[in-house]
C-alpha atoms as a PDB file:
ATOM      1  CA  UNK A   1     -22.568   4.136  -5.967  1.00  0.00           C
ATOM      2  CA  UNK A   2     -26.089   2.579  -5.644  1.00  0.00           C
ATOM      3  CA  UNK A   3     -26.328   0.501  -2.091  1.00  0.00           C
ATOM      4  CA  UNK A   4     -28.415  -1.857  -3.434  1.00  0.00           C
ATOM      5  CA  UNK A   5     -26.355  -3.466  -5.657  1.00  0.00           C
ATOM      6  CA  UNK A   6     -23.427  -5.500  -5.468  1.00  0.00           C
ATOM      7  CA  UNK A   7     -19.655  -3.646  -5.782  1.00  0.00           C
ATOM      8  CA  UNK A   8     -17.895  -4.279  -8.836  1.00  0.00           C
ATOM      9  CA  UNK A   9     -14.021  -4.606  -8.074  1.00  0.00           C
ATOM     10  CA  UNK A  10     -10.887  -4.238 -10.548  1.00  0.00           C
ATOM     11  CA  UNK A  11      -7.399  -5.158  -9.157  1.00  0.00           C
ATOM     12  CA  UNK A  12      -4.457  -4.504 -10.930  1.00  0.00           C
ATOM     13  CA  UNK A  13      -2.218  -7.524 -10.305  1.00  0.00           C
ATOM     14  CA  UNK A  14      -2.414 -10.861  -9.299  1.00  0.00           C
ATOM     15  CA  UNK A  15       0.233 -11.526  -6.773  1.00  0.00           C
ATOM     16  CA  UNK A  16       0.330 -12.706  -3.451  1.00  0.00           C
ATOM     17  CA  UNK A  17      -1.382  -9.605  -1.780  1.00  0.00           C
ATOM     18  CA  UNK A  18      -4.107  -9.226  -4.707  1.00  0.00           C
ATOM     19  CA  UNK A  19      -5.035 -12.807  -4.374  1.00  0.00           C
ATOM     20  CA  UNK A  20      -4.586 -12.980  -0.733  1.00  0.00           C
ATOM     21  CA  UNK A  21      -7.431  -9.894  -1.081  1.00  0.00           C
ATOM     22  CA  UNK A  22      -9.984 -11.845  -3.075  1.00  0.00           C
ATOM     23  CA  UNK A  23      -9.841 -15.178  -1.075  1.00  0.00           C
ATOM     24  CA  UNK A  24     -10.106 -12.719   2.472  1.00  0.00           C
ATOM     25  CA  UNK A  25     -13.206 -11.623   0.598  1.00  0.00           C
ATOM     26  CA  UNK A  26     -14.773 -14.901  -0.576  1.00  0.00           C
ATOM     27  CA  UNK A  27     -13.845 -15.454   3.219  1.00  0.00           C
ATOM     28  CA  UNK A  28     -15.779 -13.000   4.688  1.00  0.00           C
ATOM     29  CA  UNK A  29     -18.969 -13.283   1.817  1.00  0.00           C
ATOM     30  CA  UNK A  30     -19.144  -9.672   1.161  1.00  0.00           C
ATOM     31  CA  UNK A  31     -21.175  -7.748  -1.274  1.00  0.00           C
ATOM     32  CA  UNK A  32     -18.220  -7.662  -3.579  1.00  0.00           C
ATOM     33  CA  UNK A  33     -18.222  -9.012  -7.286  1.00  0.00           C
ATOM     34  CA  UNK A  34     -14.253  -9.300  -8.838  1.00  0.00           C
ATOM     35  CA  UNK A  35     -15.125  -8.472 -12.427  1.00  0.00           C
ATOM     36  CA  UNK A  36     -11.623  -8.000 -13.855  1.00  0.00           C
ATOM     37  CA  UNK A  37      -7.962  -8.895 -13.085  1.00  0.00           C
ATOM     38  CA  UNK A  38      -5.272  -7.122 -15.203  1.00  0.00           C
ATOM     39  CA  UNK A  39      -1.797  -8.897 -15.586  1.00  0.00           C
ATOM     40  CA  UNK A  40       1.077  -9.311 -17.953  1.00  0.00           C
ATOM     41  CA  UNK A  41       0.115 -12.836 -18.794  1.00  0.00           C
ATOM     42  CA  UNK A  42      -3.011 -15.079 -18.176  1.00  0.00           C
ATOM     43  CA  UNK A  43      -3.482 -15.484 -14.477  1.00  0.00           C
ATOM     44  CA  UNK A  44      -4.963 -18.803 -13.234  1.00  0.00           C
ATOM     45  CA  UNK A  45      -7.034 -19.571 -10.440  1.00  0.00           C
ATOM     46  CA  UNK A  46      -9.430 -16.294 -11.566  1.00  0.00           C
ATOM     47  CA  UNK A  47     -12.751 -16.631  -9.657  1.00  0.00           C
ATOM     48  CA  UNK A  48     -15.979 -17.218 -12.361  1.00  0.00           C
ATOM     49  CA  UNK A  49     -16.855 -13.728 -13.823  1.00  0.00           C
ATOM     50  CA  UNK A  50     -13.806 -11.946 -13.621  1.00  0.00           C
ATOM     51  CA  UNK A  51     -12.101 -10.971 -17.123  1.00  0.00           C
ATOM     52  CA  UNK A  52      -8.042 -10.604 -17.806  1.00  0.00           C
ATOM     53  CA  UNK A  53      -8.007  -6.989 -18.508  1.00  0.00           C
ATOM     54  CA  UNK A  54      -4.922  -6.395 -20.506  1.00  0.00           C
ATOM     55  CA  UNK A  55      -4.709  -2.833 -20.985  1.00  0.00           C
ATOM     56  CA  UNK A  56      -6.074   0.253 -19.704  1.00  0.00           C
ATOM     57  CA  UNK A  57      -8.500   0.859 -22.437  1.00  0.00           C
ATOM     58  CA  UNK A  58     -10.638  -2.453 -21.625  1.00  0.00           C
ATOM     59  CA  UNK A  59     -11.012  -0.772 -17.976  1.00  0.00           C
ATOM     60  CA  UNK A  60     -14.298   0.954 -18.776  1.00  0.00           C
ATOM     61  CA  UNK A  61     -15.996  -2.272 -20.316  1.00  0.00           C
ATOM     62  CA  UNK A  62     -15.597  -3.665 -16.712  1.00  0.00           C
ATOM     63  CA  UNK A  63     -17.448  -0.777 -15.669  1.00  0.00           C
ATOM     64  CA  UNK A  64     -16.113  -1.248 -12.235  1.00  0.00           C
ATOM     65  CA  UNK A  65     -16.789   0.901  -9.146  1.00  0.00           C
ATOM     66  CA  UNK A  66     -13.415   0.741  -7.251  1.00  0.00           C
ATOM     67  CA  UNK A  67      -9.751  -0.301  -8.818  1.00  0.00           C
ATOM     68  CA  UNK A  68      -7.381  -1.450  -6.300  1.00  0.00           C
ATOM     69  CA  UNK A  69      -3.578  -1.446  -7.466  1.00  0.00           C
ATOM     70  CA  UNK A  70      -0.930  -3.810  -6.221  1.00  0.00           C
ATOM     71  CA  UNK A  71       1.254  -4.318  -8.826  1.00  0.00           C
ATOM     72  CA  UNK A  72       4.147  -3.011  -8.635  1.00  0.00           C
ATOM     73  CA  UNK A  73       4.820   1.575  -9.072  1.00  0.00           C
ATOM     74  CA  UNK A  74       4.649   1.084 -13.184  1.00  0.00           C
ATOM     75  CA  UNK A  75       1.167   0.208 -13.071  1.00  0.00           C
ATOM     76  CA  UNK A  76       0.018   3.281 -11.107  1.00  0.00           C
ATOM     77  CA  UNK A  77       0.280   5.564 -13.663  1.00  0.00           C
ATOM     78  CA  UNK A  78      -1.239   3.661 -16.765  1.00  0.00           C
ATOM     79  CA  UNK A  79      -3.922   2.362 -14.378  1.00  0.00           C
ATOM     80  CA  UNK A  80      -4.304   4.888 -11.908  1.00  0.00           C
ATOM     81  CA  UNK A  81      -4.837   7.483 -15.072  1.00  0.00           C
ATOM     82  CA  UNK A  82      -7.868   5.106 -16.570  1.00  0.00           C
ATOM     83  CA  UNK A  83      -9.420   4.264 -13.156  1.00  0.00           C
ATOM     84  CA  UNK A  84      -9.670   7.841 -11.912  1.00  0.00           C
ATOM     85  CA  UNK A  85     -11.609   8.072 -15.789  1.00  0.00           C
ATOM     86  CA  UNK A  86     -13.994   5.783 -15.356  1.00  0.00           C
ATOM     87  CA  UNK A  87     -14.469   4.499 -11.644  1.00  0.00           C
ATOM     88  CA  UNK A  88     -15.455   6.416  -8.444  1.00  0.00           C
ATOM     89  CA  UNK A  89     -12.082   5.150  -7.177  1.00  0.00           C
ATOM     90  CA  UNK A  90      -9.164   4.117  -7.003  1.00  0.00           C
ATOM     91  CA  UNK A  91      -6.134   2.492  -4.539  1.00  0.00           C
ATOM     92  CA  UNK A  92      -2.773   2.764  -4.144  1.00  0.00           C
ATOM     93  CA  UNK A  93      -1.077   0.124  -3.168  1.00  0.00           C
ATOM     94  CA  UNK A  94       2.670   1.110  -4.503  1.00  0.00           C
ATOM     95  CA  UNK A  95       2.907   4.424  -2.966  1.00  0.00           C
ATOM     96  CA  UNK A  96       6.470   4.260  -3.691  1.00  0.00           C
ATOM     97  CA  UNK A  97       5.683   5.811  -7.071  1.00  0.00           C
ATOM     98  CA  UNK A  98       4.827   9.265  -5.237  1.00  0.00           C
ATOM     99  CA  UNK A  99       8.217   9.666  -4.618  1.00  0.00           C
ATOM    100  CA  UNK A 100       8.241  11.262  -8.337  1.00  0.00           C
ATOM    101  CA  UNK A 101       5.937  14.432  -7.036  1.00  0.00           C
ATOM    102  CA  UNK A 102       4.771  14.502 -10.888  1.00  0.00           C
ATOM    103  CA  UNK A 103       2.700  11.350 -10.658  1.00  0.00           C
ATOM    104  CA  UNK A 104       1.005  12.284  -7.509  1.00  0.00           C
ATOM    105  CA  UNK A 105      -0.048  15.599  -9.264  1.00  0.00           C
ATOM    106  CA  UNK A 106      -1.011  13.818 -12.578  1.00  0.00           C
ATOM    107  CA  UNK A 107      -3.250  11.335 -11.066  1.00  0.00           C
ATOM    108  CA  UNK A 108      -4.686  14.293  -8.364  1.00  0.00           C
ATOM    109  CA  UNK A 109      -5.599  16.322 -11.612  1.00  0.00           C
ATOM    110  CA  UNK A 110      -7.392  13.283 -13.007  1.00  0.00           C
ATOM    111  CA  UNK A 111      -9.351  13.102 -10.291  1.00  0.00           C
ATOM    112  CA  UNK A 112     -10.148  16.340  -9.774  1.00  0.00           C
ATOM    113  CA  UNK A 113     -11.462  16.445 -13.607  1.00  0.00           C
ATOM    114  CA  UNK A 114     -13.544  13.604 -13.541  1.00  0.00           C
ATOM    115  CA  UNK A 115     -15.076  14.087  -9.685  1.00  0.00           C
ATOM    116  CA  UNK A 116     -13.075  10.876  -8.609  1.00  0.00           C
ATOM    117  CA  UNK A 117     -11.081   9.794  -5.924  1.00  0.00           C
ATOM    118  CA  UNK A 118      -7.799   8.375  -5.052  1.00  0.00           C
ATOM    119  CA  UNK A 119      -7.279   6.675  -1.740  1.00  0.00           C
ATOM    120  CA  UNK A 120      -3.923   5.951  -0.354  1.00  0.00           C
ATOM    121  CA  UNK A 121      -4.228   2.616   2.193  1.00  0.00           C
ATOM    122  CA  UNK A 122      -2.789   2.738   5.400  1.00  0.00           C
ATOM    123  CA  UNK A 123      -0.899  -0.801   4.607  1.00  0.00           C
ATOM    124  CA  UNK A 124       1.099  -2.626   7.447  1.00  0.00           C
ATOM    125  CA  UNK A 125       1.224   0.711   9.502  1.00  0.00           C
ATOM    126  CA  UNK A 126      -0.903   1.469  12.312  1.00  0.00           C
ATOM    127  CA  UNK A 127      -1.207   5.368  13.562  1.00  0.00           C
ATOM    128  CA  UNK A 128      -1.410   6.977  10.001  1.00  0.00           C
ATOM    129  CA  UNK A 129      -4.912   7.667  10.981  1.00  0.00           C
ATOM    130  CA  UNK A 130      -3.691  10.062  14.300  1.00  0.00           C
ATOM    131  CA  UNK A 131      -0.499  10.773  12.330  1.00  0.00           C
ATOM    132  CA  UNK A 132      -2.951  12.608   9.317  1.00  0.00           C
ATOM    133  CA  UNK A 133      -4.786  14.152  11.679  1.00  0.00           C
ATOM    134  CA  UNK A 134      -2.074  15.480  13.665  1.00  0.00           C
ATOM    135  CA  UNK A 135      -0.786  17.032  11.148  1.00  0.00           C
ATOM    136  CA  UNK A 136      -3.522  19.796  10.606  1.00  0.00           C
ATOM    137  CA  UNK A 137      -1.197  21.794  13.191  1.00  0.00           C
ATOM    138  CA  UNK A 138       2.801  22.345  12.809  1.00  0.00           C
ATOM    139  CA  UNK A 139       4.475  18.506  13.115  1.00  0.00           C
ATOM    140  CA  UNK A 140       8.057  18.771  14.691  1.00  0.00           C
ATOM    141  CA  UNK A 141       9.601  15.379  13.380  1.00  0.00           C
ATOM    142  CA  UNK A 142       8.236  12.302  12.407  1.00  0.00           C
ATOM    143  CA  UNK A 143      10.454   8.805  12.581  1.00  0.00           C
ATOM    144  CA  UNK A 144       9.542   5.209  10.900  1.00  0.00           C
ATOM    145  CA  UNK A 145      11.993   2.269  12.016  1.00  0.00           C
ATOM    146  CA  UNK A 146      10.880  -0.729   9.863  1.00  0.00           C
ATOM    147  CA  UNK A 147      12.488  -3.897  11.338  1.00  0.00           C
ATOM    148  CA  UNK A 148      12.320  -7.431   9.693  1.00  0.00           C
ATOM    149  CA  UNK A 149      14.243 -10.918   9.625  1.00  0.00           C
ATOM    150  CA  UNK A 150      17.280 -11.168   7.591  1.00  0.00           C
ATOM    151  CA  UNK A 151      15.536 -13.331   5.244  1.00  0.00           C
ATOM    152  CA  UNK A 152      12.872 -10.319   4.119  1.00  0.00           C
ATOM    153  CA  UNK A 153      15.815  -8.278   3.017  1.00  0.00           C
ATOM    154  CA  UNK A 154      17.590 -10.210   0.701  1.00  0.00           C
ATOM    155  CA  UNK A 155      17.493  -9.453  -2.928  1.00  0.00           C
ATOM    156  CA  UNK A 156      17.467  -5.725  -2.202  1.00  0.00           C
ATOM    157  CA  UNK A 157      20.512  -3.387  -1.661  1.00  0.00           C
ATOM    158  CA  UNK A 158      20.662  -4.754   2.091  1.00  0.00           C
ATOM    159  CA  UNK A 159      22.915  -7.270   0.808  1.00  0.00           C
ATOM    160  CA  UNK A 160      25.385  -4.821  -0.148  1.00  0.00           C
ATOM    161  CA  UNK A 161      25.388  -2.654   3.269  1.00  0.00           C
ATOM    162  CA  UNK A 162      25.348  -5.472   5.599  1.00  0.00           C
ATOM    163  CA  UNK A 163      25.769  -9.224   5.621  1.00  0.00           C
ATOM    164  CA  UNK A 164      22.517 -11.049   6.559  1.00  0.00           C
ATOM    165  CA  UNK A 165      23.958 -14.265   6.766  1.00  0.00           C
ATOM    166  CA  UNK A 166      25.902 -13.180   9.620  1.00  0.00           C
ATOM    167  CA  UNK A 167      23.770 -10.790  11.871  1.00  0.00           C
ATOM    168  CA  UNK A 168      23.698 -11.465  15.397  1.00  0.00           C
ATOM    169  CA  UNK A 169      21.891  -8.399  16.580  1.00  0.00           C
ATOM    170  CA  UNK A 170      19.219  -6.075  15.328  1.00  0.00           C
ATOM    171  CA  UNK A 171      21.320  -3.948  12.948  1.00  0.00           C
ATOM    172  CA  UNK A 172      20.238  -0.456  11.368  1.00  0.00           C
ATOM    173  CA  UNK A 173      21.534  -0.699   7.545  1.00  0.00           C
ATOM    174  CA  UNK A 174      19.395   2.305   6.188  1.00  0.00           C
ATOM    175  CA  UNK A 175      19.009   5.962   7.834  1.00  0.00           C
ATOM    176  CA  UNK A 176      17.712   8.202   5.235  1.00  0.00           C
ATOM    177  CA  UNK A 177      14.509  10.123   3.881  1.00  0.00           C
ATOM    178  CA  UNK A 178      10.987   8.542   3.268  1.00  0.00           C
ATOM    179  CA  UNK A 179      11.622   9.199  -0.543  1.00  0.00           C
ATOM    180  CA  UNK A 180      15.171   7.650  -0.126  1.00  0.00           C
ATOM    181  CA  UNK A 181      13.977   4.682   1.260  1.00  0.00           C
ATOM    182  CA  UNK A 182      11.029   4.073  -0.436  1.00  0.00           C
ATOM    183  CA  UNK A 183      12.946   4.486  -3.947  1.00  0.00           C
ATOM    184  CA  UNK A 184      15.769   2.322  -2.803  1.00  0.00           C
ATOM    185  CA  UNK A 185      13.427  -0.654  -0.870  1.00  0.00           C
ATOM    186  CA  UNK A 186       9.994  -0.722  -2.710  1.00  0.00           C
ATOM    187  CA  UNK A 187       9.335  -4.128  -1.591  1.00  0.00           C
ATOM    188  CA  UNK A 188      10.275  -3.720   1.921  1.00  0.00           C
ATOM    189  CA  UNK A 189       9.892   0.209   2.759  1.00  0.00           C
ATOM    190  CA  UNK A 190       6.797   1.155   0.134  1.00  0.00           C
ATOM    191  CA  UNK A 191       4.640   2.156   3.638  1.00  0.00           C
ATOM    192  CA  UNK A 192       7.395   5.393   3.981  1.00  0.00           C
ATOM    193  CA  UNK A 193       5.835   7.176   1.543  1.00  0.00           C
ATOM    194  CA  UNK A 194       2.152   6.475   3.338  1.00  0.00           C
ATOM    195  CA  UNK A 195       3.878   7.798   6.216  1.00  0.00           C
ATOM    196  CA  UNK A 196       5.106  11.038   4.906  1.00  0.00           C
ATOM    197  CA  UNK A 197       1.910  11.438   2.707  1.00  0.00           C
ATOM    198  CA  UNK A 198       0.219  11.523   6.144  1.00  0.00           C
ATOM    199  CA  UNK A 199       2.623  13.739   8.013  1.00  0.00           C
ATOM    200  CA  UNK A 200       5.148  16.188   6.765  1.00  0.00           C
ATOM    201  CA  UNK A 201       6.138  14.773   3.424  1.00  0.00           C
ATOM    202  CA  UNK A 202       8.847  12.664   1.549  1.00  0.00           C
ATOM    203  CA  UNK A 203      12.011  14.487   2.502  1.00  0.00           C
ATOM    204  CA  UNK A 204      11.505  15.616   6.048  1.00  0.00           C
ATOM    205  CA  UNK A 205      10.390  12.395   7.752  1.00  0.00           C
ATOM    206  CA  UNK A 206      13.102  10.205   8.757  1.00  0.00           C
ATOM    207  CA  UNK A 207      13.015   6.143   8.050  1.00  0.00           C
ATOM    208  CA  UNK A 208      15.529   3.604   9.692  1.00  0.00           C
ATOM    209  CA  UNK A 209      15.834  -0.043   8.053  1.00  0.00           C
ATOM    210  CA  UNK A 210      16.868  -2.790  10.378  1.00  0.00           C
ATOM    211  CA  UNK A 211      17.173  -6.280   9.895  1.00  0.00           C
ATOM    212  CA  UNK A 212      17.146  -8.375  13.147  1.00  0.00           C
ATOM    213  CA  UNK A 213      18.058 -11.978  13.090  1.00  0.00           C
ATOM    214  CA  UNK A 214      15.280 -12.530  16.545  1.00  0.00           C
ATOM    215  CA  UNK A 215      12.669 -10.763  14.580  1.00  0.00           C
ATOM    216  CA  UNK A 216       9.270 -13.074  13.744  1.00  0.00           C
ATOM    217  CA  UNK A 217       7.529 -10.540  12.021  1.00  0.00           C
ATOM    218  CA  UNK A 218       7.660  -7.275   9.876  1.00  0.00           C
ATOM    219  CA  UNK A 219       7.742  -4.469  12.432  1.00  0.00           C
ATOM    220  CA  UNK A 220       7.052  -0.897  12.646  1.00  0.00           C
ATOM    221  CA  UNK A 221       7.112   1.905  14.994  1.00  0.00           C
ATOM    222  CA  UNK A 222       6.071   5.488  14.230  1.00  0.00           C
ATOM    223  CA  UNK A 223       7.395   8.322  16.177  1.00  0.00           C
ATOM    224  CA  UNK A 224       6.342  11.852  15.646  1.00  0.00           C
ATOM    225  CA  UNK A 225       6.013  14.854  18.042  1.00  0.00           C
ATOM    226  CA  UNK A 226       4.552  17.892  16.987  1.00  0.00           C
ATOM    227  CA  UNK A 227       2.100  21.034  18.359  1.00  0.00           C
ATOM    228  CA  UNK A 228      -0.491  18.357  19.109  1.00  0.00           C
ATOM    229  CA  UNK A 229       1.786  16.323  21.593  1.00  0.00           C
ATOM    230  CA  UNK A 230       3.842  13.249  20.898  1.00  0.00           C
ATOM    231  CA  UNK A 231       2.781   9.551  19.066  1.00  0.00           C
ATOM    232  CA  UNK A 232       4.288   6.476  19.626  1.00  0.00           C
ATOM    233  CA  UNK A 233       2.312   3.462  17.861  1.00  0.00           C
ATOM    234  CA  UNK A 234       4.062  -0.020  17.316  1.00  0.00           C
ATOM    235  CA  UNK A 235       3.032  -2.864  15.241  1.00  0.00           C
ATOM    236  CA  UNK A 236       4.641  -6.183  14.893  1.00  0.00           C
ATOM    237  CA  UNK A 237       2.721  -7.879  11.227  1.00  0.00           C
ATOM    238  CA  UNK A 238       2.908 -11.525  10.291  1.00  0.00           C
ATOM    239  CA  UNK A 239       4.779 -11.988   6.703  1.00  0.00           C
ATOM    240  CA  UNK A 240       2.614 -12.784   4.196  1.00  0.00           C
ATOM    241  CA  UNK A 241       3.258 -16.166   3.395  1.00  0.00           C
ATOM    242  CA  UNK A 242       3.663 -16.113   0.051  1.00  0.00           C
ATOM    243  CA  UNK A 243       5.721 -12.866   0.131  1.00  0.00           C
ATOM    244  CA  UNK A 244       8.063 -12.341   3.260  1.00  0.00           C
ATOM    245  CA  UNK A 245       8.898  -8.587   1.769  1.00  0.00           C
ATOM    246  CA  UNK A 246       5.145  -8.032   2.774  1.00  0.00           C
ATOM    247  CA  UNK A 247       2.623  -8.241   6.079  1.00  0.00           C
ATOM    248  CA  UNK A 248      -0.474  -9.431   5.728  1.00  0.00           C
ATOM    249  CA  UNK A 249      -1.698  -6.282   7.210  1.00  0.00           C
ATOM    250  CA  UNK A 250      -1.128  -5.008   3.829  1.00  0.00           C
ATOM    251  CA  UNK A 251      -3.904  -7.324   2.526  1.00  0.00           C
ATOM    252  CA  UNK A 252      -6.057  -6.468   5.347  1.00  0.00           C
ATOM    253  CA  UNK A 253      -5.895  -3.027   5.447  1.00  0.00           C
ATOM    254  CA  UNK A 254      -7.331  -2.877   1.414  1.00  0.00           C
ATOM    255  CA  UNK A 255      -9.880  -5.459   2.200  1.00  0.00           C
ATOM    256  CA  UNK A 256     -11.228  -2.611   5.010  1.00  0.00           C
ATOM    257  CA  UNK A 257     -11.388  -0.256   2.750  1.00  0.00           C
ATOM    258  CA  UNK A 258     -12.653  -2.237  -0.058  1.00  0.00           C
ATOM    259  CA  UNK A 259     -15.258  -3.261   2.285  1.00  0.00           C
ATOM    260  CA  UNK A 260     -16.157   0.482   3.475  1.00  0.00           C
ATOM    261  CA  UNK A 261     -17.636   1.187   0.504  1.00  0.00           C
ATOM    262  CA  UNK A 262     -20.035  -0.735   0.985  1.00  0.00           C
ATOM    263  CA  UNK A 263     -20.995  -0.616   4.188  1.00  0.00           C
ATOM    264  CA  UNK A 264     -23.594   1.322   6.467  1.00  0.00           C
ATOM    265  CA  UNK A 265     -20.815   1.939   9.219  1.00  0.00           C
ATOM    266  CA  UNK A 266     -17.054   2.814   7.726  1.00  0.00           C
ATOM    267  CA  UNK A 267     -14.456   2.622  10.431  1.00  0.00           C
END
């Protein structure tokens, strides 16, 4: 991309992390221009100069440079097929659709063909940075507990396993695979699958769900010992306040890394 002109910025869905990403941006009066939205129906509150994209093929009118998904795992494949076509970039948010392996390879083979990338955000999690780098040498085990109020879990299959109403202690409801969890809890466990995408993969690292009635935020601690020593990273994330299910971490993290392309300096 040419640094001397302003970055032109897709995102695919307008929910309470997408919007939460362009109003951090206004915010922080970045070189960033939002020149399309996509969405099922006509979103409101669009800033001036961004266009309702309503399918793929009007992506490469917006001739953006970066698409940023978070919209759900449907749109990744659609989207994710016509942004790797026609944009430098493009990010994952729902990286609960990797647990089908055949999407990852389909949009990987995009990329590859047109010289394009696709970048995988670290989301609420903090350590994925050590975790992907430890895992150049032989990882052991790797362990994400996710722990959140009560209230964050209802509406998914936590209802069924445990009642929420009634908790009076932290309470583990889920012990499974990354690709288990993150199939069975996309709203609340989507960061498993950036955690095994980091370290040793869907169905060898181990996720534990826990709701906890004394819990303020969405919580996560990463565990993994391997031939590089031992991590141990905690994070406790305010909800987002329009979504519980989500931190606003999750916002945060793609507004880095929308920023870093951008900037001189990219931490």
């Amino acid at each position: 991309m040419d640094r001397t002109r302003r970055l032109r910025l897709v995102l695919v869905g307008w929910g309470a992390i997408a919007q939460r990403v362009v109003g951090l941006l206004a915010d922080r009066s970045t070189d960033v221009d939002l020149v399309g939205v996509v969405a099922r129906s006509q979103p409101e509150g669009l800033p001036p100069g961004a266009a309702w994209l309503q399918a793929p093929e009007a992506l490469p009118d917006a001739a953006p440079d970066l698409v940023v998904e978070a919209a759900g795992r449907a749109a990744v494949v659609p989207w994710g097929q016509a942004a790797l076509r026609c944009a430098p970039a493009f990010i994952v948010s729902s990286t609960s659709a990797f647990c089908d392996d055949e999407v990852l390879d389909r949009l990987l083979a995009t990329a590859e063909a047109h010289g394009s990338r696709l970048i995988v955000p670290p989301g609420a999690l903090a350590g994925v940075d050590a975790l992907a780098a430890a895992s150049a040498l032989p990882l052991d085990e790797v362990i994400h507990r996710i722990v959140k109020p009560p209230a964050a879990w209802r509406g998914t299959p936590a209802e069924a396993a445990v009642d929420l109403d009634r908790l009076t202690g932290a309470t583990v409801f889920f012990s499974g695979t990354a690709r288990q969890a993150a199939e069975a809890y996309p709203a609340n466990a989507n960061v498993a699958a950036i955690t095994a995408l980091a370290g040793i993969g869907l169905d060898r690292t181990r996720v534990e769900l826990v709701a906890d009635p004394a819990a303020t935020g969405n919580g996560h601690r990463l565990q993994a010992r391997g031939a590089f020593g031992s991590l141990d990273v905690t994070i406790e994330n305010r909800p987002l306040a329009t979504n519980p299910k989500s931190s606003d971490m999750a916002a945060l993290s793609l507004v880095r890394l929308v920023e870093n392309q951008i900037r001189p300096l990219s931490l």
